[in-house]
N, C-alpha and C. Protein backbone atom coordinates (compact mmCIF):
# COMPACT_ATOMS: atom_id res chain seq x y z
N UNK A 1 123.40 -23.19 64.51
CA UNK A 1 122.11 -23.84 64.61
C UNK A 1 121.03 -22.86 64.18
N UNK A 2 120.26 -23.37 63.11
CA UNK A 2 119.29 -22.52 62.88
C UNK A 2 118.09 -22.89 62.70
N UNK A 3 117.75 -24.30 62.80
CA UNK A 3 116.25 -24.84 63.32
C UNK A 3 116.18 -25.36 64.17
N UNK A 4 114.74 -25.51 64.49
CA UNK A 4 114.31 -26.47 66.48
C UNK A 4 115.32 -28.07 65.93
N UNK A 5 115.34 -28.45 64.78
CA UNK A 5 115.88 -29.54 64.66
C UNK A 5 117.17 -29.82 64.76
N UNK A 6 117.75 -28.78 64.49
CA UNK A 6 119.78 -28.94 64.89
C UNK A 6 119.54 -28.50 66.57
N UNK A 7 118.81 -27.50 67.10
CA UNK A 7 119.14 -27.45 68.11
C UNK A 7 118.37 -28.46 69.31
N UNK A 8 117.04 -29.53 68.78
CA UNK A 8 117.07 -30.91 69.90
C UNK A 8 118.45 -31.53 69.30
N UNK A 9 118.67 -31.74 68.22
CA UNK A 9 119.96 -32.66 67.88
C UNK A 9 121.27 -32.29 68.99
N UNK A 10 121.46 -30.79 69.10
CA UNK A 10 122.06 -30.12 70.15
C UNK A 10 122.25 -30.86 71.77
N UNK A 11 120.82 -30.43 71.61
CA UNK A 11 120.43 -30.61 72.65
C UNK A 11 120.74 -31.93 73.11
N UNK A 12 120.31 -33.24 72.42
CA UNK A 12 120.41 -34.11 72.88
C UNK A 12 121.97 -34.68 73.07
N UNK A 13 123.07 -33.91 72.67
CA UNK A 13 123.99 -34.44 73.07
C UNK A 13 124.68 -33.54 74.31
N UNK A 14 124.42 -32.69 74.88
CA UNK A 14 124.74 -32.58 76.01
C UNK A 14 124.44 -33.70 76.96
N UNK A 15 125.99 -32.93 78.43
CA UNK A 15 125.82 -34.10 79.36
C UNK A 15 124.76 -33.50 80.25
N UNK A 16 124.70 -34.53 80.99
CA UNK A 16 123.07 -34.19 82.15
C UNK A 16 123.70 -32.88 82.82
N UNK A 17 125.00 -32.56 83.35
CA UNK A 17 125.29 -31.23 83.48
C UNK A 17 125.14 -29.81 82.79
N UNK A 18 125.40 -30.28 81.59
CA UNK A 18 125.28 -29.09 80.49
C UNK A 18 123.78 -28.89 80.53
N UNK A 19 122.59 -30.46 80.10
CA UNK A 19 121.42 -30.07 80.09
C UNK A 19 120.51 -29.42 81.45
N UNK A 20 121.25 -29.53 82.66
CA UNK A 20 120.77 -28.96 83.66
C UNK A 20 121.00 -27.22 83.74
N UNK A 21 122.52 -26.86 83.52
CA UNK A 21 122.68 -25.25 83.12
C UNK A 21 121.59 -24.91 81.99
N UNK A 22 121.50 -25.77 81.13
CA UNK A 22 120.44 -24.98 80.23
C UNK A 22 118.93 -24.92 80.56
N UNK A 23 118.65 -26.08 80.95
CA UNK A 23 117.25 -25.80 81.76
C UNK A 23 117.42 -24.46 82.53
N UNK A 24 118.23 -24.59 83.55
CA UNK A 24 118.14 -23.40 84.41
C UNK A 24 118.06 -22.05 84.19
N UNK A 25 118.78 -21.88 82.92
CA UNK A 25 118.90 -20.41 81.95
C UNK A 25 117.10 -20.26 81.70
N UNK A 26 116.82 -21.69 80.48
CA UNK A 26 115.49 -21.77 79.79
C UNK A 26 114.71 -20.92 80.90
N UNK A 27 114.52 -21.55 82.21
CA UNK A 27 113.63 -21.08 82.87
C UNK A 27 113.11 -19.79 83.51
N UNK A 28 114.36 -19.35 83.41
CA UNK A 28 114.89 -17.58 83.63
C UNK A 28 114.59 -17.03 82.27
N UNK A 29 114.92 -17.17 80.89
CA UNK A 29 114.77 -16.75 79.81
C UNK A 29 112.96 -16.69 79.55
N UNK A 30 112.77 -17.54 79.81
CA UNK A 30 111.05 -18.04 79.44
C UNK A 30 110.46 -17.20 80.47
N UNK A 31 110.84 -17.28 81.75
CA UNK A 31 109.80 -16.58 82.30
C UNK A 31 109.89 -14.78 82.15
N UNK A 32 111.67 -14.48 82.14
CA UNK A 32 111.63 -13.22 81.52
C UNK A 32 110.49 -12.91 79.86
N UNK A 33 110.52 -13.46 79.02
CA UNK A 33 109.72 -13.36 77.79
C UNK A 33 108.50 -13.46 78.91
N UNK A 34 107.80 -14.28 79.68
CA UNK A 34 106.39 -13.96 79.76
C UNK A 34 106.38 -12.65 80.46
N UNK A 35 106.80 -12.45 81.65
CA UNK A 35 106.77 -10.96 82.60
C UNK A 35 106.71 -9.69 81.05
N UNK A 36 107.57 -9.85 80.32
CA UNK A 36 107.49 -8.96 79.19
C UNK A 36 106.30 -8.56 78.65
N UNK A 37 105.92 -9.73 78.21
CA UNK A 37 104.63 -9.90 77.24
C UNK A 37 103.18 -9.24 78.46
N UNK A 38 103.69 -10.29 79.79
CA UNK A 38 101.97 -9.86 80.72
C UNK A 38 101.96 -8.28 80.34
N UNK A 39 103.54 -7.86 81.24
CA UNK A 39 103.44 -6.29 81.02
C UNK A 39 102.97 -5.49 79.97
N UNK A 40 103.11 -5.64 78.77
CA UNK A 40 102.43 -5.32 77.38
C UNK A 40 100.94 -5.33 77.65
N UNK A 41 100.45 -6.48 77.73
CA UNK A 41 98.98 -6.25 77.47
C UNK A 41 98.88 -5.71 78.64
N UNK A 42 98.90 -5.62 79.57
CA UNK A 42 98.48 -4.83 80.80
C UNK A 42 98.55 -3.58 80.36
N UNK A 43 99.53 -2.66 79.80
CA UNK A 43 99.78 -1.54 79.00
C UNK A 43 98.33 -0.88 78.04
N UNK A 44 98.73 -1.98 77.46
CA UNK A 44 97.96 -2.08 76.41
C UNK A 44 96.08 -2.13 76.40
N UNK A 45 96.03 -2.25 77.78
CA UNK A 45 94.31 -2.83 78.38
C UNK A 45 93.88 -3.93 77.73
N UNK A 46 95.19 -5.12 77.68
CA UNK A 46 94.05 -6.34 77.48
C UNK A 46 93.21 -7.28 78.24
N UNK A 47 94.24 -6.60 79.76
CA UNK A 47 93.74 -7.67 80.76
C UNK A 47 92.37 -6.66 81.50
N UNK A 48 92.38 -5.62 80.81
CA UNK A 48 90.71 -4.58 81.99
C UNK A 48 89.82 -5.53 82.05
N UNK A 49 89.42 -6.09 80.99
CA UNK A 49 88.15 -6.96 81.23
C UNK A 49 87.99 -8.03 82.62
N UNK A 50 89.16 -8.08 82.72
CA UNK A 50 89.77 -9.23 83.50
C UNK A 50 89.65 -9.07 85.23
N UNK A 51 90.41 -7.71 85.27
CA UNK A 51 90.54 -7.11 86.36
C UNK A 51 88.75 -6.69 86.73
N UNK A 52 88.26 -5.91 85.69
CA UNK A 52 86.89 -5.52 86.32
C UNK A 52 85.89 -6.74 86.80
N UNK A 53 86.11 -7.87 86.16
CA UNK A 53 84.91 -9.37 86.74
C UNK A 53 85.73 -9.54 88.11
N UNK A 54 87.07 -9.64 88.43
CA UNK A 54 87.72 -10.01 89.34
C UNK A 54 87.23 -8.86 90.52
N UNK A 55 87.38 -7.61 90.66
CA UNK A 55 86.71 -6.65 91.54
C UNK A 55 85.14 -6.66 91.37
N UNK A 56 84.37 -6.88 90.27
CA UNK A 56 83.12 -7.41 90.55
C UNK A 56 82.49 -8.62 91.74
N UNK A 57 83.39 -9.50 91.08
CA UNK A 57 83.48 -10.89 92.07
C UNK A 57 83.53 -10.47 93.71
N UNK A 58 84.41 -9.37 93.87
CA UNK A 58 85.33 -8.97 95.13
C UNK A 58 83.94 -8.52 95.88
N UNK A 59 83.53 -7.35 95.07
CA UNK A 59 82.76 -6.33 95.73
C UNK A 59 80.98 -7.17 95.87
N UNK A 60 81.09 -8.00 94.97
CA UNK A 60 79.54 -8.85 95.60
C UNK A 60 79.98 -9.83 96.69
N UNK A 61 81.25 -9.97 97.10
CA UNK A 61 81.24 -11.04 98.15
C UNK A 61 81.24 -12.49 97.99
N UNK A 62 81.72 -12.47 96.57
CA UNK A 62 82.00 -14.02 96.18
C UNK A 62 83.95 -14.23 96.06
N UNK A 63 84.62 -13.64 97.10
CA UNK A 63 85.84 -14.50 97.01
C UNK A 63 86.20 -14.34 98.87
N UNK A 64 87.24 -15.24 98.66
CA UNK A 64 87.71 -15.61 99.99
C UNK A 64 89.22 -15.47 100.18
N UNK A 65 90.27 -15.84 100.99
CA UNK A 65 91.19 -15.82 100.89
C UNK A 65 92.23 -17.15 100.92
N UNK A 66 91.42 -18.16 100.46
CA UNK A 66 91.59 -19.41 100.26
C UNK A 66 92.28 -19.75 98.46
């Protein structure tokens, strides 16, 4: 399989068992790729901007623990 199109074609012939193991992988796989990626830009300082409004927010007394 070497496009998204053989592999829904794939896809769609699994049984609801098979498509449930693969969801379950997908979801482990996908969220491993994001943890990857956050970690990068965090590395990288893409999220500073982010973090400094968020401790801004903190330190004027506009958050809660809600």
């Amino acid at each position: 399989m070497r496009t998204v199109k053989e592999i829904k074609e794939a896809v769609a012939r699994l049984t609801n068992a098979e498509r449930s193991e693969l969801r379950e992988w997908f979801v482990e796989f996908d969220a491993a790729a994001w943890d990857l990626q956050f970690e990068a830009d965090v590395h990288a300082g893409r999220l500073g901007a982010l973090a400094d409004e968020a401790l801004a927010e903190l330190h004027a007394g506009r958050c809660n623990d809600r």
